[in-house]
N, C-alpha and C. Protein backbone atom coordinates (compact mmCIF):
# COMPACT_ATOMS: atom_id res chain seq x y z
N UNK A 1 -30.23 -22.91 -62.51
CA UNK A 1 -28.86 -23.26 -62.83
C UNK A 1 -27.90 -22.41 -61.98
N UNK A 2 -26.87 -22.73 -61.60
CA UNK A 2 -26.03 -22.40 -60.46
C UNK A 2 -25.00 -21.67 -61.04
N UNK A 3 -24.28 -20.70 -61.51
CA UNK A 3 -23.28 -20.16 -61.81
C UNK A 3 -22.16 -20.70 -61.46
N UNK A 4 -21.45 -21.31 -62.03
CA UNK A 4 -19.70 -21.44 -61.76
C UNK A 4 -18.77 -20.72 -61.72
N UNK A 5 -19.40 -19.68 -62.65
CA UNK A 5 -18.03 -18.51 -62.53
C UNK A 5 -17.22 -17.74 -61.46
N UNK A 6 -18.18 -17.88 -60.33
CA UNK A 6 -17.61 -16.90 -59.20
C UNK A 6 -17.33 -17.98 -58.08
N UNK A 7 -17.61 -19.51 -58.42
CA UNK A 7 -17.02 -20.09 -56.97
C UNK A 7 -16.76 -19.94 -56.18
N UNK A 8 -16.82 -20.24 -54.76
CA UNK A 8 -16.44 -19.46 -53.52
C UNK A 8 -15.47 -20.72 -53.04
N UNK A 9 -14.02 -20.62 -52.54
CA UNK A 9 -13.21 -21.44 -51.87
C UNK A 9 -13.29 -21.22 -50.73
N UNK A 10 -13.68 -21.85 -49.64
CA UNK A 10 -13.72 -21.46 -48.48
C UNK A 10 -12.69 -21.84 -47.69
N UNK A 11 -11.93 -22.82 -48.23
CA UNK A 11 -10.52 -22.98 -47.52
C UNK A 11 -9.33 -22.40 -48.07
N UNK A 12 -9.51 -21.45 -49.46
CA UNK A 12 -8.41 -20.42 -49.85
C UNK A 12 -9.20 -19.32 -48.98
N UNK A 13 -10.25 -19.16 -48.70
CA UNK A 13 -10.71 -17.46 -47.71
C UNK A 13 -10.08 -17.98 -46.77
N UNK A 14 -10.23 -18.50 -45.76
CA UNK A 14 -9.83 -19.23 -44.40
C UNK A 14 -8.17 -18.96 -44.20
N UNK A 15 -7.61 -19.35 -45.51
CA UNK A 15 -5.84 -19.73 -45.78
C UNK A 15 -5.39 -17.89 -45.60
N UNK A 16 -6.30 -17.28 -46.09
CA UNK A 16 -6.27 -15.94 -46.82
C UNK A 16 -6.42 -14.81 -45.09
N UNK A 17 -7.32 -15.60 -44.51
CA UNK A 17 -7.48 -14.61 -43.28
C UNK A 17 -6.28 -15.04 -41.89
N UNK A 18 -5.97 -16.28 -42.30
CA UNK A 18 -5.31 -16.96 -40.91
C UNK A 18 -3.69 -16.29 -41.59
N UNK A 19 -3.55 -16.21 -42.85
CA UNK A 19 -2.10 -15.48 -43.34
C UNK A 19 -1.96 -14.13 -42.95
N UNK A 20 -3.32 -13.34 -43.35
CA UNK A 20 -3.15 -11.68 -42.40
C UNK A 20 -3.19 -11.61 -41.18
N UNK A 21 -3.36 -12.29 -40.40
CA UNK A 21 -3.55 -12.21 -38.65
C UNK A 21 -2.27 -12.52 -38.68
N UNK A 22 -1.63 -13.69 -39.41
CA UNK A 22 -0.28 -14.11 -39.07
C UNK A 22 0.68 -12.60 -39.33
N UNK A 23 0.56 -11.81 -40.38
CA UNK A 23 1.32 -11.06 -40.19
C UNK A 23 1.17 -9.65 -39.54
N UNK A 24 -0.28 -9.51 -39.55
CA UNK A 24 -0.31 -8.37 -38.28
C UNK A 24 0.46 -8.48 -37.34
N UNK A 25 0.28 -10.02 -36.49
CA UNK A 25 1.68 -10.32 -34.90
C UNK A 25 2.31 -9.97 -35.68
N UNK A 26 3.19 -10.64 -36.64
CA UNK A 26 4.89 -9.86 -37.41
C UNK A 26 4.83 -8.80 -37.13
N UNK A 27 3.99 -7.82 -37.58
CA UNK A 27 4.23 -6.26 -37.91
C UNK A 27 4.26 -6.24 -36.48
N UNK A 28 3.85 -6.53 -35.72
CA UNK A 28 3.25 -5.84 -34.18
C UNK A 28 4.67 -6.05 -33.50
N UNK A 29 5.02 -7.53 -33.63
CA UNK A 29 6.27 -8.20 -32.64
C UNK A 29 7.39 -7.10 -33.61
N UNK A 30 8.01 -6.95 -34.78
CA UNK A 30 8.96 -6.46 -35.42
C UNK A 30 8.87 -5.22 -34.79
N UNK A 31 7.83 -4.12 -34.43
CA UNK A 31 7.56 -2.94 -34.13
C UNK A 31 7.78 -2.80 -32.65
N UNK A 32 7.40 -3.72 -32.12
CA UNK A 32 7.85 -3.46 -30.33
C UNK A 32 9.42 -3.90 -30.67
N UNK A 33 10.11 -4.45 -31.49
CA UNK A 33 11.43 -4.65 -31.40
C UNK A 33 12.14 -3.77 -31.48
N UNK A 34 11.93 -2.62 -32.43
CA UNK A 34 12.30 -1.87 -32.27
C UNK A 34 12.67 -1.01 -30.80
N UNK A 35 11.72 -1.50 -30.19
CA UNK A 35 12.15 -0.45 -28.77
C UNK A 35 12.59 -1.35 -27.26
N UNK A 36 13.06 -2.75 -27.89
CA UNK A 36 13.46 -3.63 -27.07
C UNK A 36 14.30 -3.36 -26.34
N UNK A 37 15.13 -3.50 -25.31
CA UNK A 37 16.31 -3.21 -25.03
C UNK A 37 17.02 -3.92 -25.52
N UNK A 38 17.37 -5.64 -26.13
CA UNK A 38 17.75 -6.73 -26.17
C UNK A 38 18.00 -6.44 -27.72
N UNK A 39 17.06 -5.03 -28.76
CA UNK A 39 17.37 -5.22 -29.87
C UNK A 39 16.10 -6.36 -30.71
N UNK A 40 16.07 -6.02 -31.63
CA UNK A 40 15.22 -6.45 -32.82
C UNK A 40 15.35 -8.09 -32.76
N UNK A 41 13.92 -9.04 -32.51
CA UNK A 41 13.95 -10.25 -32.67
C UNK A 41 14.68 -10.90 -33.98
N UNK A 42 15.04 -11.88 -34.28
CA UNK A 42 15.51 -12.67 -35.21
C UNK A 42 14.23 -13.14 -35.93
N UNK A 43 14.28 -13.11 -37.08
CA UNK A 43 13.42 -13.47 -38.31
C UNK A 43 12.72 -14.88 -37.71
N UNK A 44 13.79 -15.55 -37.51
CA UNK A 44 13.64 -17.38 -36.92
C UNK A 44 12.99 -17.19 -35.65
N UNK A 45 13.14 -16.09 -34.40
CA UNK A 45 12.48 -16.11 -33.85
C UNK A 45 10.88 -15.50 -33.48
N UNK A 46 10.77 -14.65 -34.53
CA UNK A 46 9.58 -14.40 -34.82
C UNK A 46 8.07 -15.21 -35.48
N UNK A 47 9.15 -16.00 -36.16
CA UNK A 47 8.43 -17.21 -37.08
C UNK A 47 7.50 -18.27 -36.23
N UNK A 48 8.70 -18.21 -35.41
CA UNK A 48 8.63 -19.25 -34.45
C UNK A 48 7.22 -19.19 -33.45
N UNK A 49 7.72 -17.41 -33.02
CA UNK A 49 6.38 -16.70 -32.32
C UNK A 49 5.12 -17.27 -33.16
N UNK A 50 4.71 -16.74 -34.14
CA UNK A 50 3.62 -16.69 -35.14
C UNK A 50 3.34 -18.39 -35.02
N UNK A 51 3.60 -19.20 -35.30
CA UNK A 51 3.83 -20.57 -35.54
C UNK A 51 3.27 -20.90 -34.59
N UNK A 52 3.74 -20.94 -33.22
CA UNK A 52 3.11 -21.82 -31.42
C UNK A 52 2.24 -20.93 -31.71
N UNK A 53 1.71 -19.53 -31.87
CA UNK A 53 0.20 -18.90 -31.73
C UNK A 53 -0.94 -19.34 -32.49
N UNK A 54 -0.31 -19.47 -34.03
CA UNK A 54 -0.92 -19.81 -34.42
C UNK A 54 -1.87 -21.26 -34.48
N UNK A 55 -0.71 -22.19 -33.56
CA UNK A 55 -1.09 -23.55 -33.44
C UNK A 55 -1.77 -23.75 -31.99
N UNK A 56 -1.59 -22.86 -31.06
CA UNK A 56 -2.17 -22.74 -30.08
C UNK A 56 -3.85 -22.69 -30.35
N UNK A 57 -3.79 -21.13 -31.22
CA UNK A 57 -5.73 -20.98 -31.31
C UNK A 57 -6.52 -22.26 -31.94
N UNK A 58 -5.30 -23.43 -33.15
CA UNK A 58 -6.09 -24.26 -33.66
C UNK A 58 -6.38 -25.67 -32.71
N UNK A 59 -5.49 -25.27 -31.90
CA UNK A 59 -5.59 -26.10 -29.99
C UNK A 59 -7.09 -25.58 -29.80
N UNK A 60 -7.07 -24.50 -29.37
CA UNK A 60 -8.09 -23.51 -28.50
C UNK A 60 -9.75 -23.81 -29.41
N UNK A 61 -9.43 -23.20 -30.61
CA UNK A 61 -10.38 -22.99 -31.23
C UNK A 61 -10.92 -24.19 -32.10
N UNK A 62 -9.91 -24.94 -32.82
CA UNK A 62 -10.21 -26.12 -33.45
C UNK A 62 -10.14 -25.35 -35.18
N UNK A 63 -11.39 -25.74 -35.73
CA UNK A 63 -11.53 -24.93 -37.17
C UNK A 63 -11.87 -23.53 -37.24
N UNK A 64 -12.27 -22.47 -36.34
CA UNK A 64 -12.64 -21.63 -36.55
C UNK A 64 -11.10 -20.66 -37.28
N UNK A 65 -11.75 -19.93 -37.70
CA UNK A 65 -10.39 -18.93 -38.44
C UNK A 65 -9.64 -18.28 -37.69
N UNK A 66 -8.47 -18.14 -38.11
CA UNK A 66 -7.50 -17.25 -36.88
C UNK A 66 -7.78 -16.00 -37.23
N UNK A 67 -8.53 -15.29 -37.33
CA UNK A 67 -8.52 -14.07 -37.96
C UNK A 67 -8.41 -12.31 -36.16
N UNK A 68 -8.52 -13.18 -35.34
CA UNK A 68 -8.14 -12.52 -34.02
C UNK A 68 -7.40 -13.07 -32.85
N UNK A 69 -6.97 -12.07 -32.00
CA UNK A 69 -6.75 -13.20 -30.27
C UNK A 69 -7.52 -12.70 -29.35
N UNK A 70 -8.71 -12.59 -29.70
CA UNK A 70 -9.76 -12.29 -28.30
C UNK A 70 -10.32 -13.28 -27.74
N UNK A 71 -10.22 -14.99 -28.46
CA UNK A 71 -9.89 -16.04 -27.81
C UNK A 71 -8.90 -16.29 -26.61
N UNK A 72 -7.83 -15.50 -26.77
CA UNK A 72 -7.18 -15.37 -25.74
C UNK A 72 -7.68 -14.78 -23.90
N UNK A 73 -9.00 -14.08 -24.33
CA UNK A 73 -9.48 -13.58 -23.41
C UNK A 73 -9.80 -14.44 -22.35
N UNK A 74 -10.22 -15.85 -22.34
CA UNK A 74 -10.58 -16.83 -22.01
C UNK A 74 -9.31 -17.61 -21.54
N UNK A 75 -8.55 -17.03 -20.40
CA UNK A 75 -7.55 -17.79 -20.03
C UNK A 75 -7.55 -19.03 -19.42
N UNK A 76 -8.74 -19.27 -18.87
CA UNK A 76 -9.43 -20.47 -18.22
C UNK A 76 -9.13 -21.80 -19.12
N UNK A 77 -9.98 -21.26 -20.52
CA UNK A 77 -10.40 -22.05 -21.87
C UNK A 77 -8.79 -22.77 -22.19
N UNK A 78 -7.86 -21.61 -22.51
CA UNK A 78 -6.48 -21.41 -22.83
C UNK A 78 -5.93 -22.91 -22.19
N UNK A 79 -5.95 -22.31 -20.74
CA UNK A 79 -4.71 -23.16 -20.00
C UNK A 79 -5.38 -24.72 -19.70
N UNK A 80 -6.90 -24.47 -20.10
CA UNK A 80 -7.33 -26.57 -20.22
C UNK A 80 -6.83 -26.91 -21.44
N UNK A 81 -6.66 -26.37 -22.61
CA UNK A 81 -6.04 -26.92 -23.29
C UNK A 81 -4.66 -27.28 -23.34
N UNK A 82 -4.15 -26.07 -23.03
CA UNK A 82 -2.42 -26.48 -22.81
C UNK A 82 -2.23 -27.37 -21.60
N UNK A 83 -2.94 -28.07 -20.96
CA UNK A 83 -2.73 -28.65 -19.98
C UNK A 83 -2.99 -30.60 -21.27
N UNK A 84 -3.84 -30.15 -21.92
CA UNK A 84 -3.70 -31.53 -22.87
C UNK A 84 -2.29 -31.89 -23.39
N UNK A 85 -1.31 -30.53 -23.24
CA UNK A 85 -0.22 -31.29 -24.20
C UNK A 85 0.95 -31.95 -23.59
N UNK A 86 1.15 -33.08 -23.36
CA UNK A 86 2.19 -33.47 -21.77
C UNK A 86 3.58 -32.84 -22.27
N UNK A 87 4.00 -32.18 -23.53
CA UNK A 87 5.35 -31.46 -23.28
C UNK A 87 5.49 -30.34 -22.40
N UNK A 88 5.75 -29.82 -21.42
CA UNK A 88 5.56 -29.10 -20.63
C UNK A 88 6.43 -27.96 -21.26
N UNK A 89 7.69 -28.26 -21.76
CA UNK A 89 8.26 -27.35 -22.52
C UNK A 89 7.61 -26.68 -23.63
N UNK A 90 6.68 -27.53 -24.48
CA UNK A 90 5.63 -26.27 -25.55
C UNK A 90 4.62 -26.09 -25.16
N UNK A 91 4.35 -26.50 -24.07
CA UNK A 91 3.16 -25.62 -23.03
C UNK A 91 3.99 -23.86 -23.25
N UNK A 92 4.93 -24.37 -22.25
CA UNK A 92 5.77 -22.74 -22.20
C UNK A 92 6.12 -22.02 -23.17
N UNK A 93 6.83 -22.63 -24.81
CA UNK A 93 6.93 -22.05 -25.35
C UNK A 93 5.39 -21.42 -26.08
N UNK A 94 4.55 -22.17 -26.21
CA UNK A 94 3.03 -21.60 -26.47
C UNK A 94 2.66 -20.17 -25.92
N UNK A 95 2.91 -20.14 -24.49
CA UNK A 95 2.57 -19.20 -23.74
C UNK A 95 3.36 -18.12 -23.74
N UNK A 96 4.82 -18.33 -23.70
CA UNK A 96 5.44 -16.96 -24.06
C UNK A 96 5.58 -16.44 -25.43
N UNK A 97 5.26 -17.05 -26.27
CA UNK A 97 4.50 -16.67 -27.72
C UNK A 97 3.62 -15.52 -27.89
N UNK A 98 2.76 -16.24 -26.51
CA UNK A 98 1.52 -15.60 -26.77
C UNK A 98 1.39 -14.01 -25.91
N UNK A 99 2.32 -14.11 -24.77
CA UNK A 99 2.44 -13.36 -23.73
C UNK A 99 3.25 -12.23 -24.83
N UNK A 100 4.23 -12.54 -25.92
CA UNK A 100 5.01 -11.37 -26.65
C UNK A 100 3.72 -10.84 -27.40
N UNK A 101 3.30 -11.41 -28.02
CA UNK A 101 1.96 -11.46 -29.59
C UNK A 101 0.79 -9.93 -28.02
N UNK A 102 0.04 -10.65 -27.54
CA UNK A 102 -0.29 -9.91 -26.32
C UNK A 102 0.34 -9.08 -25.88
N UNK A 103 1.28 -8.40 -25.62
CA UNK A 103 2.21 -7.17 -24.99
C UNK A 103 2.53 -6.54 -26.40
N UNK A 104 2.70 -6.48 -27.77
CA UNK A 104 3.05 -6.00 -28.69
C UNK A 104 1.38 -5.25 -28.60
N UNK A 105 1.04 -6.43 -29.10
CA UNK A 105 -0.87 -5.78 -29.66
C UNK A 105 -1.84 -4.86 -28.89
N UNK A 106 -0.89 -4.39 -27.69
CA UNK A 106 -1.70 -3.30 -26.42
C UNK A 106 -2.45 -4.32 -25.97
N UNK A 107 -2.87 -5.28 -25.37
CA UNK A 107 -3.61 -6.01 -25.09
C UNK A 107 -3.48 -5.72 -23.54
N UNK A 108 -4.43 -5.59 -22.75
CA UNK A 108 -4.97 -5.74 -21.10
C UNK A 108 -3.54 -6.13 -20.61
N UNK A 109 -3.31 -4.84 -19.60
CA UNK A 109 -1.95 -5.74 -18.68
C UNK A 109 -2.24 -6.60 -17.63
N UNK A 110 -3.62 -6.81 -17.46
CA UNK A 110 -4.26 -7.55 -16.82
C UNK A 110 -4.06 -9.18 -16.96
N UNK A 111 -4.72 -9.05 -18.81
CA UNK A 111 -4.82 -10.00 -19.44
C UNK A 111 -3.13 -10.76 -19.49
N UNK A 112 -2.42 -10.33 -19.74
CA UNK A 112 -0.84 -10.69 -19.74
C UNK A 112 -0.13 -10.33 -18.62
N UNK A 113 -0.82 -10.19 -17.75
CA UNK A 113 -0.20 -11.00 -16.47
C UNK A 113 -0.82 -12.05 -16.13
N UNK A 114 -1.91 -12.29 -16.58
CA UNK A 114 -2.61 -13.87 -15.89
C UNK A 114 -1.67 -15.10 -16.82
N UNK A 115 -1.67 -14.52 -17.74
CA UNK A 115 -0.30 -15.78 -18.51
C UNK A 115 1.20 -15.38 -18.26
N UNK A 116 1.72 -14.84 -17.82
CA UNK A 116 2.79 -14.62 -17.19
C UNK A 116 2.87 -15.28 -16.17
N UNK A 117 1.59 -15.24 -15.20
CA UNK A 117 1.58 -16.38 -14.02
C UNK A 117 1.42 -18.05 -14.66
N UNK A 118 0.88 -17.85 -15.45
CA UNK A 118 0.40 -19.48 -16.28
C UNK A 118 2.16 -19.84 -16.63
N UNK A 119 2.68 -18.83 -17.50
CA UNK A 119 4.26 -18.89 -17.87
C UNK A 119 5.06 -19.00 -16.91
N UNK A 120 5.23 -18.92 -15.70
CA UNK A 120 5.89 -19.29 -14.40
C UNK A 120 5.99 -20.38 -13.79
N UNK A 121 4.22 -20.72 -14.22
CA UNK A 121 4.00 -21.96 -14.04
C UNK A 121 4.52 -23.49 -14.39
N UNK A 122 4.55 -22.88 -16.11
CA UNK A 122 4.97 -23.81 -16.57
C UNK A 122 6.85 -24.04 -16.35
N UNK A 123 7.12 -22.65 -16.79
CA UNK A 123 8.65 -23.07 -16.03
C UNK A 123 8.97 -23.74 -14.87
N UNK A 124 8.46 -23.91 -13.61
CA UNK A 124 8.48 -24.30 -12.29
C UNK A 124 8.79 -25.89 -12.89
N UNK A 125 7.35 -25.89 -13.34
CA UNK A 125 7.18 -27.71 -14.07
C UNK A 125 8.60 -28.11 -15.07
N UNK A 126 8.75 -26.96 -15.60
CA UNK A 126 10.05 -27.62 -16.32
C UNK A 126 11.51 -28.03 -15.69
N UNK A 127 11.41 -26.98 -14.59
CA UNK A 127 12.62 -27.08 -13.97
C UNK A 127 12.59 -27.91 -12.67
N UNK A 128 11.40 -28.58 -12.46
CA UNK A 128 11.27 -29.44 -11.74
C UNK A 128 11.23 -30.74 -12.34
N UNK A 129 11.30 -30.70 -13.64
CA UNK A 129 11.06 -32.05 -14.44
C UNK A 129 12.75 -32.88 -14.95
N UNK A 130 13.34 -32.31 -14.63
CA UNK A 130 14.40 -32.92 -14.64
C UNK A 130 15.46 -32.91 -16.22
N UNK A 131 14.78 -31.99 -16.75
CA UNK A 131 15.31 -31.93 -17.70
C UNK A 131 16.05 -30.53 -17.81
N UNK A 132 15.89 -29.82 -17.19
CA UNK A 132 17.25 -28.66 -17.04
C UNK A 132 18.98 -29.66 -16.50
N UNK A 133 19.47 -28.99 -17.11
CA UNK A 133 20.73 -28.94 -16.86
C UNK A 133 21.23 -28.31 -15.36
N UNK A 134 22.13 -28.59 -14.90
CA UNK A 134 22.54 -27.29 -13.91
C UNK A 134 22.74 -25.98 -14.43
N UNK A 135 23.55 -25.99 -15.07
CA UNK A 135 23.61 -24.64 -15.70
C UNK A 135 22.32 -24.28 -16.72
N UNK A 136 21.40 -24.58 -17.31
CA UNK A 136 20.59 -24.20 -17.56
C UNK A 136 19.06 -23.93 -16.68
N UNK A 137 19.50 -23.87 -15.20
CA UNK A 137 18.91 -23.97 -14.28
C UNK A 137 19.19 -22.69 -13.54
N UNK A 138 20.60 -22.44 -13.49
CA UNK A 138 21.09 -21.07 -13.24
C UNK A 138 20.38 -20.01 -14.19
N UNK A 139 20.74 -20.36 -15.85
CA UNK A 139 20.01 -19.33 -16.58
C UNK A 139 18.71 -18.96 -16.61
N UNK A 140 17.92 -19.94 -16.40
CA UNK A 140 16.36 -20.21 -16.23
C UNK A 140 16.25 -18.96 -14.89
N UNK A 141 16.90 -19.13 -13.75
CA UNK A 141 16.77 -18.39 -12.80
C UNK A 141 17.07 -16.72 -12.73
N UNK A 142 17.93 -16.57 -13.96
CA UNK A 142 18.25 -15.44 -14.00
C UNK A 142 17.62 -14.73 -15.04
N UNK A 143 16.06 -15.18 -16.03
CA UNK A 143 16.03 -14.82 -17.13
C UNK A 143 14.15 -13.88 -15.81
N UNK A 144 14.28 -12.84 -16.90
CA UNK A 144 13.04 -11.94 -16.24
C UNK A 144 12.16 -11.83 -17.29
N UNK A 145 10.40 -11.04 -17.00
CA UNK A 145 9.85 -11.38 -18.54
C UNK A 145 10.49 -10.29 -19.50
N UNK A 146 11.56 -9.16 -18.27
CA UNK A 146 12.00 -8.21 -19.81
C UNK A 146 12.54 -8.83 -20.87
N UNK A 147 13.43 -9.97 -20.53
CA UNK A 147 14.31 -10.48 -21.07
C UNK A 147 13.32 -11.02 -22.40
N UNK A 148 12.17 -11.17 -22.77
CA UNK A 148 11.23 -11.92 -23.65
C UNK A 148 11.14 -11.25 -24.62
């Protein structure tokens, strides 16, 4: 006979580990804000961070748990997927998500410069796609990754 009492939910564990990874980045991104020059991210934009990362690894990874980004290690893996999504604009926002989440967490400056080049990339595509503005073409040109 099988015990009921201790049930195991495996999609409240799952809910339970992909919520602490989510707020480790918080703690990590809120903590490099502190020493931003630009000043402490916005709540909305932090969210936002956490959100494209988090939807990125379920790109990347599919069902496995978010419970790390050493998936990220695999920039190869990374950028065939973001190449599935034809918005070229949440290609980019994906990547500079991930490029902040990565530069907070000490991660390889190695490793976050190969998506910094991927993130260049995708801007090029955006601003070749016809959907900048003029003047948002100027700003695009003048923004650096400090500015992130």
């Amino acid at each position: 006979m099988i015990d009921t009492r201790f049930k195991f939910d495996i999609k409240l564990y799952l809910s339970f580990i992909s919520y602490k990874m989510e707020g480790i980045i918080k703690e990590h991104i809120l903590k490099f804000g502190e020493t931003r020059k630009k000043g402490q991210y916005k709540d909305s934009t932090i969210k936002m961070y956490v959100s494209n990362i988090k939807n990125l690894q379920k790109l990347v990874e599919g069902d496995k748990p978010f419970d790390d980004l050493e998936w990220t290690e695999n920039v190869e893996n990374v950028q065939e997927k973001l190449n599935k999504i034809d918005n070229v604009q949440t290609r980019r926002n994906y990547v500079n998500s991930l490029i902040v989440s990565l530069q907070t967490m000490t991660y390889p400056k190695d490793l976050v410069a190969k998506y910094e080049i991927l993130r260049d990339i995708f801007n090029s595509e955006y601003a070749n796609s016809g959907y900048l503005t003029a003047n948002q073409q100027i700003i695009m040109n003048k923004i650096s990754k400090e500015d992130i």
